[in-house]
N, C-alpha and C. Protein backbone atom coordinates (compact mmCIF):
# COMPACT_ATOMS: atom_id res chain seq x y z
N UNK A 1 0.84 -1.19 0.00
CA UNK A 1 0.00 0.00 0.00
C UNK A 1 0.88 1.25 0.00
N UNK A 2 0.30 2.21 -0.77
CA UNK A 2 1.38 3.50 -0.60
C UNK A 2 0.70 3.88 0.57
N UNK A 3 1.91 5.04 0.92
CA UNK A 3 1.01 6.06 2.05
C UNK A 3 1.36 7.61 2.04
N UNK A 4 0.53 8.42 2.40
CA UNK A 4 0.42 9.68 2.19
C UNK A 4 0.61 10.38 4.10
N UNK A 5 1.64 11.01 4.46
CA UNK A 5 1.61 11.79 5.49
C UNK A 5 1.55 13.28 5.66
N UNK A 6 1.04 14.18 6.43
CA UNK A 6 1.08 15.74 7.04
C UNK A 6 0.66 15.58 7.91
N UNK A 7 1.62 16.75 8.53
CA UNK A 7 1.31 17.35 10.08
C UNK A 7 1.33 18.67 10.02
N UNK A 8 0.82 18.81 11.31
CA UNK A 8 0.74 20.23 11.53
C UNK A 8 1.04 20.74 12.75
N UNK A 9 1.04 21.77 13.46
CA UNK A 9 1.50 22.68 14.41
C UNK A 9 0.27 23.27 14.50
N UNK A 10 -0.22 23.15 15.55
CA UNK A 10 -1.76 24.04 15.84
C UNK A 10 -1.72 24.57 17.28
N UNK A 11 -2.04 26.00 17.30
CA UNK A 11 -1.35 27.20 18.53
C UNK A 11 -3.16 26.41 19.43
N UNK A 12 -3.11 25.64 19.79
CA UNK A 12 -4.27 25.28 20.78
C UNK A 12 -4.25 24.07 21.52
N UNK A 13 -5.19 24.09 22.54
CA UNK A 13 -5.03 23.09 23.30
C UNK A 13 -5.45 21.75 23.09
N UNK A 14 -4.72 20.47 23.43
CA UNK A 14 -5.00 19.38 22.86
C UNK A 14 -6.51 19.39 23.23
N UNK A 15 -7.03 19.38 24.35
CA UNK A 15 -8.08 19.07 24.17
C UNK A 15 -9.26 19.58 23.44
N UNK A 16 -9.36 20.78 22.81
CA UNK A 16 -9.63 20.81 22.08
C UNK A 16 -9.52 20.69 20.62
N UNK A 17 -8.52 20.21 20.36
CA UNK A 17 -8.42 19.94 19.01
C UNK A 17 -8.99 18.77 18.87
N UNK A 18 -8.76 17.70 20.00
CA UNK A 18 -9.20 16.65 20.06
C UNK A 18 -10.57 15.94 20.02
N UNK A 19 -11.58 17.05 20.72
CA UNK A 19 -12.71 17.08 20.63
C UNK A 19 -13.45 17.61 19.79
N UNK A 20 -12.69 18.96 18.64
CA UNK A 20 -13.22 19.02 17.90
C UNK A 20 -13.30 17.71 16.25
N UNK A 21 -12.04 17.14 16.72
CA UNK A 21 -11.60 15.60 15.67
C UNK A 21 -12.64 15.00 15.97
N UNK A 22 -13.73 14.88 16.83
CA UNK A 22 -13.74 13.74 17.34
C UNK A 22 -15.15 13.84 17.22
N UNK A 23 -15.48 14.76 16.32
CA UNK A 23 -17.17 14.76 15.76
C UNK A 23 -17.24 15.02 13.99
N UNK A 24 -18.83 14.24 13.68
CA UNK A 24 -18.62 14.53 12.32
C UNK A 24 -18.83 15.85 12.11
N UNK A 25 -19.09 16.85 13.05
CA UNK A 25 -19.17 18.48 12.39
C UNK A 25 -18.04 18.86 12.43
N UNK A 26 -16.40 18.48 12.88
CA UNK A 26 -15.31 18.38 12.06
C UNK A 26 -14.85 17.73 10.99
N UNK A 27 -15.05 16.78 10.82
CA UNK A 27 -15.47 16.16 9.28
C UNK A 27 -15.80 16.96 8.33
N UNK A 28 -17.08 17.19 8.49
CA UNK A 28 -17.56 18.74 7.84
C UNK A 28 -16.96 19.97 7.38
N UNK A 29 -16.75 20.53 8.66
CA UNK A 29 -15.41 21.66 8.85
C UNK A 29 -14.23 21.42 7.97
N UNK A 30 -13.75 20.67 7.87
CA UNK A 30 -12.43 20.38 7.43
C UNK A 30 -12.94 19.94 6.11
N UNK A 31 -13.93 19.48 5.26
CA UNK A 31 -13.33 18.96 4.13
C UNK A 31 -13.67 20.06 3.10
N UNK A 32 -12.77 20.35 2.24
CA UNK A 32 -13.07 21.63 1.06
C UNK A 32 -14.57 21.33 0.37
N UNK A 33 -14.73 22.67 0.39
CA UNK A 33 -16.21 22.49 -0.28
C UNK A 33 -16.45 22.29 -1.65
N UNK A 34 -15.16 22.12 -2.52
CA UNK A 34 -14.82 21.78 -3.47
C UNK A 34 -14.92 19.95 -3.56
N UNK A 35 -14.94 19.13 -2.44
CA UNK A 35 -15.57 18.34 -2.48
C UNK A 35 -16.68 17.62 -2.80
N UNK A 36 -17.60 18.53 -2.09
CA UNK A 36 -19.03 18.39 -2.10
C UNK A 36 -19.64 17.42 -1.25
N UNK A 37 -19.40 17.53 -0.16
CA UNK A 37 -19.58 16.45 0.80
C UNK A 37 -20.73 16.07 1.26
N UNK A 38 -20.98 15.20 1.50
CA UNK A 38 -22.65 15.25 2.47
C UNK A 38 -22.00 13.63 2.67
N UNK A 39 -22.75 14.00 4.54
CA UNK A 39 -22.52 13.19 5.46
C UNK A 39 -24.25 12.45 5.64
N UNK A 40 -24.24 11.02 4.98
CA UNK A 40 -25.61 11.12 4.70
C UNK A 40 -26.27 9.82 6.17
N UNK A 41 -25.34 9.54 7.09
CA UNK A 41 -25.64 8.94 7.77
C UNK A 41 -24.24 8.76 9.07
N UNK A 42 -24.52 9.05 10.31
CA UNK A 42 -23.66 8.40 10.96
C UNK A 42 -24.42 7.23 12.20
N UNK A 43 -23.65 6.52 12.29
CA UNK A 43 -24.60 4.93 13.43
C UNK A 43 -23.07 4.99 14.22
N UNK A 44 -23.49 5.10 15.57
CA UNK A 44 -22.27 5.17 16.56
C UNK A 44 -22.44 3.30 16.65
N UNK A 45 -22.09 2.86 17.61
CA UNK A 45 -21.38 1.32 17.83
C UNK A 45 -22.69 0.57 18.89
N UNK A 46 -23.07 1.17 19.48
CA UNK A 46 -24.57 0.52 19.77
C UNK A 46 -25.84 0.86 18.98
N UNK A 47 -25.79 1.06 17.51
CA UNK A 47 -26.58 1.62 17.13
C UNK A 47 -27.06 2.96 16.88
N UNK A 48 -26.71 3.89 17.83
CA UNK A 48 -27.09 5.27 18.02
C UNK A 48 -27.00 5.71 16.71
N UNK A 49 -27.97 6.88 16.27
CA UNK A 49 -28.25 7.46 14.74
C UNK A 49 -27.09 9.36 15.60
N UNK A 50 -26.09 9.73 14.72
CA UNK A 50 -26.17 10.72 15.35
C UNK A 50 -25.25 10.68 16.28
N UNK A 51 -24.65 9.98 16.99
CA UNK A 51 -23.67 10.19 18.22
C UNK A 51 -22.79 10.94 18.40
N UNK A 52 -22.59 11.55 19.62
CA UNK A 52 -21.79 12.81 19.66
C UNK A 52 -20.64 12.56 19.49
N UNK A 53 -19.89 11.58 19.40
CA UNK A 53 -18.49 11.60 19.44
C UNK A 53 -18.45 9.67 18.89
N UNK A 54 -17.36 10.75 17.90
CA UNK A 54 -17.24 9.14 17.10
C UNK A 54 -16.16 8.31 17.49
N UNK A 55 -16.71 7.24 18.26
CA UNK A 55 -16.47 6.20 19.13
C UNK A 55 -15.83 5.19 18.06
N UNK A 56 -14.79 3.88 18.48
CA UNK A 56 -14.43 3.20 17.48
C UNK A 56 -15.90 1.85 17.32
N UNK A 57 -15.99 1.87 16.62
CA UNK A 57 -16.98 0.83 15.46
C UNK A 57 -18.17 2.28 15.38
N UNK A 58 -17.99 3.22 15.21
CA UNK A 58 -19.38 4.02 15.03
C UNK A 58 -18.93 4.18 13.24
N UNK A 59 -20.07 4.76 12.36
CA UNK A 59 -20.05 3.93 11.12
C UNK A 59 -20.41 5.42 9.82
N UNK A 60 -19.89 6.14 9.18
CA UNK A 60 -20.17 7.04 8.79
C UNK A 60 -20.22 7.10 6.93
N UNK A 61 -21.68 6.82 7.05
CA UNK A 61 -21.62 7.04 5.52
C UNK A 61 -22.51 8.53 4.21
N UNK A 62 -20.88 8.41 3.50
CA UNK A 62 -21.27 9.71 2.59
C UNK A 62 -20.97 9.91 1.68
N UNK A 63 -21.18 10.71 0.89
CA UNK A 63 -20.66 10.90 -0.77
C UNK A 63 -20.33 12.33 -0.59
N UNK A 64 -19.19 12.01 -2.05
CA UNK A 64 -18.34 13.12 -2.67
C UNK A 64 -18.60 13.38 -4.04
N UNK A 65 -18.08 14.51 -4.14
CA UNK A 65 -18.36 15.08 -5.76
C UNK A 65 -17.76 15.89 -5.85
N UNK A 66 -16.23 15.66 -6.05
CA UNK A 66 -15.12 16.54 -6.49
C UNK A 66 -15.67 17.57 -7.25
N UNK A 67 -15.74 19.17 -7.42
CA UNK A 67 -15.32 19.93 -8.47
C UNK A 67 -17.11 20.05 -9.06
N UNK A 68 -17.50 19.00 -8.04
CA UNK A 68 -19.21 18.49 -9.01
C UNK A 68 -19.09 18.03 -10.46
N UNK A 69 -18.24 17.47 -10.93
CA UNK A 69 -18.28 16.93 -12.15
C UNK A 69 -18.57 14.93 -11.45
N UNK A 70 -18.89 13.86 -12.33
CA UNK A 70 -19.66 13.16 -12.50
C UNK A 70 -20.69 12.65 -11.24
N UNK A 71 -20.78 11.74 -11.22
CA UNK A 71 -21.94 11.24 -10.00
C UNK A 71 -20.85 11.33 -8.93
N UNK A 72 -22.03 11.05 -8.07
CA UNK A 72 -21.72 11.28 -6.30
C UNK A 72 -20.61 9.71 -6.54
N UNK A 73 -19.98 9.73 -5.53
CA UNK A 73 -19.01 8.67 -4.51
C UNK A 73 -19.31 8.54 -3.52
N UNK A 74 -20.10 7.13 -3.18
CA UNK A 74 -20.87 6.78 -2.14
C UNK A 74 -19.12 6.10 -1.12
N UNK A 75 -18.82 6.43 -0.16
CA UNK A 75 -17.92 5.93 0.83
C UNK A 75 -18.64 5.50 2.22
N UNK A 76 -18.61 4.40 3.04
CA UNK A 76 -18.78 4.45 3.94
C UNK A 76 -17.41 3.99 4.24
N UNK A 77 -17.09 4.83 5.81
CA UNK A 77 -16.04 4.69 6.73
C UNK A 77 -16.34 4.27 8.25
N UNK A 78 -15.80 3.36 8.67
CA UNK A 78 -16.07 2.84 9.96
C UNK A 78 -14.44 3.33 11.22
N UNK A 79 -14.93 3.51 12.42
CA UNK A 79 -13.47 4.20 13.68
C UNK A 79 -13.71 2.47 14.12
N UNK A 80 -12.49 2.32 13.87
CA UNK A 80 -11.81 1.18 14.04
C UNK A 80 -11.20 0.93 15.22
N UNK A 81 -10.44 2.19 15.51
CA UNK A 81 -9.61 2.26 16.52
C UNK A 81 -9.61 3.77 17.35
N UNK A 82 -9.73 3.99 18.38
CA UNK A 82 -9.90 5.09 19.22
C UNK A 82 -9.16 5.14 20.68
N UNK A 83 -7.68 6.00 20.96
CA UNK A 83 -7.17 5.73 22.14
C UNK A 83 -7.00 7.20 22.70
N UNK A 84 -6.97 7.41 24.10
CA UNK A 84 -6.52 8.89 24.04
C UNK A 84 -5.78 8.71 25.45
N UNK A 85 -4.37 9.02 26.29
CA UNK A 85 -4.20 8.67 27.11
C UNK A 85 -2.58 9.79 27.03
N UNK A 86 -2.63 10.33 28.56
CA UNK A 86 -1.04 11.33 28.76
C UNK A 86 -0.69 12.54 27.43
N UNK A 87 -2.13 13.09 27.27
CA UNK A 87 -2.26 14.33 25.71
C UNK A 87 -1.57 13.79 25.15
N UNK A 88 -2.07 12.31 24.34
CA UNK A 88 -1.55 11.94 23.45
C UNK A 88 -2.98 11.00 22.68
N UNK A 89 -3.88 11.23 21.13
CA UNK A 89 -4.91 10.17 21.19
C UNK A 89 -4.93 10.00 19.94
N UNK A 90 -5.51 8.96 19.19
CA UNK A 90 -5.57 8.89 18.03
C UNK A 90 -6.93 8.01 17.67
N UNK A 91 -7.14 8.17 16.42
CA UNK A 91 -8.55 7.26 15.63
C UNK A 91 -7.86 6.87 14.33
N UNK A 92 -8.72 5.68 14.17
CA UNK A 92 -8.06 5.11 12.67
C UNK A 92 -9.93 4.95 12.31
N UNK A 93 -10.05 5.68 10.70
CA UNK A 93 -11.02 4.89 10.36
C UNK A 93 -10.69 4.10 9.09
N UNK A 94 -11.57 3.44 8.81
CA UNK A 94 -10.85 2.84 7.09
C UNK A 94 -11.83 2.44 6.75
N UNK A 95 -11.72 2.84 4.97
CA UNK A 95 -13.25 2.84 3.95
C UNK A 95 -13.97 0.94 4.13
N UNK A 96 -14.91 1.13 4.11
CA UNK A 96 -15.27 -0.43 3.69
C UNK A 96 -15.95 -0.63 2.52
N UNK A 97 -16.27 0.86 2.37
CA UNK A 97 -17.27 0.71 0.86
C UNK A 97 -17.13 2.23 0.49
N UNK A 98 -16.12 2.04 -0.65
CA UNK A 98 -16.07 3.35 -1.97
C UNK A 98 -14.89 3.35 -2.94
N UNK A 99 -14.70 4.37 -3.51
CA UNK A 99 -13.94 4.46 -4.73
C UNK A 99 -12.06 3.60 -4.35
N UNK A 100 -11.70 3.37 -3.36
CA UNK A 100 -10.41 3.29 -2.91
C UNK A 100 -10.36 1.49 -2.80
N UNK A 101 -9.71 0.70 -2.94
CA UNK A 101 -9.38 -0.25 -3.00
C UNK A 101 -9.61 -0.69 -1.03
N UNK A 102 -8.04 0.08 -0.72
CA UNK A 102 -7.99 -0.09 0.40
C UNK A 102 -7.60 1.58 0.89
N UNK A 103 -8.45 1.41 2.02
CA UNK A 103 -8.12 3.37 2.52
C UNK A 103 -7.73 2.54 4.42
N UNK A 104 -6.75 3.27 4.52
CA UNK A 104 -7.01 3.46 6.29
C UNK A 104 -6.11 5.08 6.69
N UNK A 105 -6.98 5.90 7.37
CA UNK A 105 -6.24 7.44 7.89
C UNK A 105 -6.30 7.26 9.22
N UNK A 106 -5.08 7.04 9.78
CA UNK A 106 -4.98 7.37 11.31
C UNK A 106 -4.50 8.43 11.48
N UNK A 107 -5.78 9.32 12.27
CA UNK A 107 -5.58 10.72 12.88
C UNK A 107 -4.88 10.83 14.24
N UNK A 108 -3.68 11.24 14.23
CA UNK A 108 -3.07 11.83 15.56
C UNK A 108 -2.88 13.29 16.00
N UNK A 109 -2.69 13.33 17.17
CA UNK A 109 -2.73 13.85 18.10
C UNK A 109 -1.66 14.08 19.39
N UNK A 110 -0.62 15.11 19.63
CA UNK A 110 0.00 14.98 20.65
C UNK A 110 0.18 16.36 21.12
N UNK A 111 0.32 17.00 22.49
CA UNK A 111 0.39 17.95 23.12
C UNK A 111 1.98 17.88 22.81
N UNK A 112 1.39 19.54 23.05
CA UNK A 112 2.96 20.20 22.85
C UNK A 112 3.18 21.18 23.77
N UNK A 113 4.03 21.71 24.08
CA UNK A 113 4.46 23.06 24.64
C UNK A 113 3.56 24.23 24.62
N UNK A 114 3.29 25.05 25.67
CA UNK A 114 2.85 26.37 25.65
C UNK A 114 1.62 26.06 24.48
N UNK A 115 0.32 25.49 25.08
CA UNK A 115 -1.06 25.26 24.38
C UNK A 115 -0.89 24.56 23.01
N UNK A 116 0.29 24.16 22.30
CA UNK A 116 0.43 23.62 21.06
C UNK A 116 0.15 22.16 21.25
N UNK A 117 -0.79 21.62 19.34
CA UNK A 117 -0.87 20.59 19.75
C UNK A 117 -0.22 20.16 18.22
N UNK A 118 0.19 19.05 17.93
CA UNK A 118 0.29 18.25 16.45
C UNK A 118 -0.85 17.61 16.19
N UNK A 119 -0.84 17.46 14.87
CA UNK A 119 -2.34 17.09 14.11
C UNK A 119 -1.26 16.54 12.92
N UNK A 120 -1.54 15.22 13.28
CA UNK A 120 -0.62 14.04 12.36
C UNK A 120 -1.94 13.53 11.31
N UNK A 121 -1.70 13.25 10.02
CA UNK A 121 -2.43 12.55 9.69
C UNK A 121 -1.78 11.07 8.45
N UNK A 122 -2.00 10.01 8.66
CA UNK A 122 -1.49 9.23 7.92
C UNK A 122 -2.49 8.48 7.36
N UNK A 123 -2.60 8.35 5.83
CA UNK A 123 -3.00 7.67 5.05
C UNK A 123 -2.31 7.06 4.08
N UNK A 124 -3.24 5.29 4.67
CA UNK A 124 -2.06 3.98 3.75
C UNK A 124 -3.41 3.17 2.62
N UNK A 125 -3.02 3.58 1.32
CA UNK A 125 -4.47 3.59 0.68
C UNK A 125 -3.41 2.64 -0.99
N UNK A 126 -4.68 2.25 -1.43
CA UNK A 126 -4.54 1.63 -2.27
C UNK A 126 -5.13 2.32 -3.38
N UNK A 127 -4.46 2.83 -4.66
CA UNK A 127 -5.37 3.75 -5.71
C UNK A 127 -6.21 2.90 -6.45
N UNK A 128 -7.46 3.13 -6.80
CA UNK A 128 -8.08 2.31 -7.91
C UNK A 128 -7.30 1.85 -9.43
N UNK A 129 -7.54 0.59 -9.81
CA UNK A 129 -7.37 0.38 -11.25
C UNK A 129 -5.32 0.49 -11.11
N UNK A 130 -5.25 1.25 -11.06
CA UNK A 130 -3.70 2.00 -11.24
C UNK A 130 -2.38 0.81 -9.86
N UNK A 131 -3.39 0.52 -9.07
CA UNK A 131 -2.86 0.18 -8.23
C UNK A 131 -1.38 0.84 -7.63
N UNK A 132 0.15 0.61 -6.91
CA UNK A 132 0.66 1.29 -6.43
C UNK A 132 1.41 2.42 -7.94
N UNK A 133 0.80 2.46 -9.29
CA UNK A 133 1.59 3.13 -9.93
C UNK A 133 1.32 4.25 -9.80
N UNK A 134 -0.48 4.15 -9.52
CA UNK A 134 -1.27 5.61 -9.47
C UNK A 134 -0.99 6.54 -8.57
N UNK A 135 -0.55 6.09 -7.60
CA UNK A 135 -0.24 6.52 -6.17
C UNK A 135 0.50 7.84 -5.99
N UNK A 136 1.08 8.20 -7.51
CA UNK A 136 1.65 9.90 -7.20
C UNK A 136 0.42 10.61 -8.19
N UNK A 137 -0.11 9.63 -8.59
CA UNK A 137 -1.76 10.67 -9.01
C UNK A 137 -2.65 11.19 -7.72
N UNK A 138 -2.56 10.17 -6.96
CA UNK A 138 -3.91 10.07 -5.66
C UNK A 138 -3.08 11.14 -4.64
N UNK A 139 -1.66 11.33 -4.41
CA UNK A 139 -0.76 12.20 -4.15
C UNK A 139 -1.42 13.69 -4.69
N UNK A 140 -1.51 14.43 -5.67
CA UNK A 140 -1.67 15.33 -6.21
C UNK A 140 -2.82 15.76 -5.68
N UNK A 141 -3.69 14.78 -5.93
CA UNK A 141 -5.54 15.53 -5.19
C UNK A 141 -5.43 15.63 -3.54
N UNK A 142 -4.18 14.23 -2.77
CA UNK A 142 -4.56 14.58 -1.40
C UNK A 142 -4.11 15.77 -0.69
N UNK A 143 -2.26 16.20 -1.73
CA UNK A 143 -2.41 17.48 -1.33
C UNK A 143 -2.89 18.80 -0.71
N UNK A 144 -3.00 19.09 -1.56
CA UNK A 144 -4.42 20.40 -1.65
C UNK A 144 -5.25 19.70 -0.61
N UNK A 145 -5.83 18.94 -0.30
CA UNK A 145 -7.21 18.58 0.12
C UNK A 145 -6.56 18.14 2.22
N UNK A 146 -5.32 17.98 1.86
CA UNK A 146 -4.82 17.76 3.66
C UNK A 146 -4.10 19.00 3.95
N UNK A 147 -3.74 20.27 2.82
CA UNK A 147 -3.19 21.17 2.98
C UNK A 147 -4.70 22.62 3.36
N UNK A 148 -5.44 22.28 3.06
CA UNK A 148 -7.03 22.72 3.58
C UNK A 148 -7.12 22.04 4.96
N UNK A 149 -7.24 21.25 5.11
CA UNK A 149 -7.55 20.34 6.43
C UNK A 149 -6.81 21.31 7.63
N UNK A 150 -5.92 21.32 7.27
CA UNK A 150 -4.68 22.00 8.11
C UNK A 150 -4.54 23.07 8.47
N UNK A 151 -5.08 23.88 7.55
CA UNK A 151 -4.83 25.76 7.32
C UNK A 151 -6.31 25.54 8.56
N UNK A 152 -7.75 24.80 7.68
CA UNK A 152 -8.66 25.70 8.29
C UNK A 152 -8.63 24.65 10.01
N UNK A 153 -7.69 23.85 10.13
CA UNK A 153 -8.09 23.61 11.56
C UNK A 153 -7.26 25.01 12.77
N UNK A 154 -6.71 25.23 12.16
CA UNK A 154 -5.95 26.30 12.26
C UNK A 154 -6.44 27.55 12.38
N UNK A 155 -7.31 28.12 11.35
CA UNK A 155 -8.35 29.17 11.51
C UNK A 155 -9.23 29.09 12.36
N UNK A 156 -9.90 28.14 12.17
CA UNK A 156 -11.11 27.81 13.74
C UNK A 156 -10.57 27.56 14.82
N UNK A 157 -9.71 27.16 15.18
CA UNK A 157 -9.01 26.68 16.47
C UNK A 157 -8.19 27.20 17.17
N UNK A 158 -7.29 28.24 16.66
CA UNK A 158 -6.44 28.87 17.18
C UNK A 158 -7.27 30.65 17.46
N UNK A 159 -6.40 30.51 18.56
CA UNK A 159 -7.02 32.10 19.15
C UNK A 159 -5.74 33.48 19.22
């Protein structure tokens, strides 16, 4: 699988960065609207429609529409993994159903000095069709699209 990494430096406190990660109205927040996102369902891990905080097995499904050119991209993503312990926490979710072969993004998290926190993100994904050749194509779009992630967690979050 290839993989795609950025981090960031964010002037705020882990816990909030953490809590704002840790709902789909950051999901939201963060993805360019050049996307076209809609979050058309989330099911937390006992069922719950809606849950405030996405717990690992809670289940989030939605479509994209890059640029709005062809049909929607139905993805559902499931939190696999969820730890948070000594301002340090992370979530892994990974696609089970959409355009990506194999997707997994583990979001981190670590306190830093004087209210700073890091905002790690790693994605180990498999490109469609192209398999690992495509992988400096799927590079090019995640760019831009984790270099947004970053700026605006940054704008909302920092004071």
């Amino acid at each position: 699988m290839a993989i795609y990494q950025r981090e960031v430096w964010v002037d705020a406190p882990f816990e909030d960065v953490w809590r704002f990660y840790s709902t789909t109205d950051g999901l939201e927040a963060l993805t360019p609207e050049w996307m076209n996102l809609r979050v058309e369902g989330v099911r937390g891990p006992d069922g719950e429609a809606n849950p405030d905080v996405l717990e690992a097995g809670t289940q989030i499904r939605m479509s994209l529409r890059p640029f709005g050119v062809g049909p929607r991209q139905r993805w559902t993503s499931i939190i696999v993994e969820r730890e948070e312990e000594n301002y340090a926490a992370m979530f892994r979710d990974e696609m089970s159903d959409g355009p990506f072969p194999e997707w997994k993004h583990t979001h981190q998290f670590y306190a830093g000095d004087q209210r700073q926190t890091l905002v790690r993100d790693r994605v180990e994904y498999r490109f469609p069709a192209l398999g690992e050749a495509g992988s400096p194509l799927a590079k090019v779009g995640f760019e831009p699209m984790f270099l947004y992630r970053h700026a605006k967690t940054k704008h909302l979050l920092e004071r």
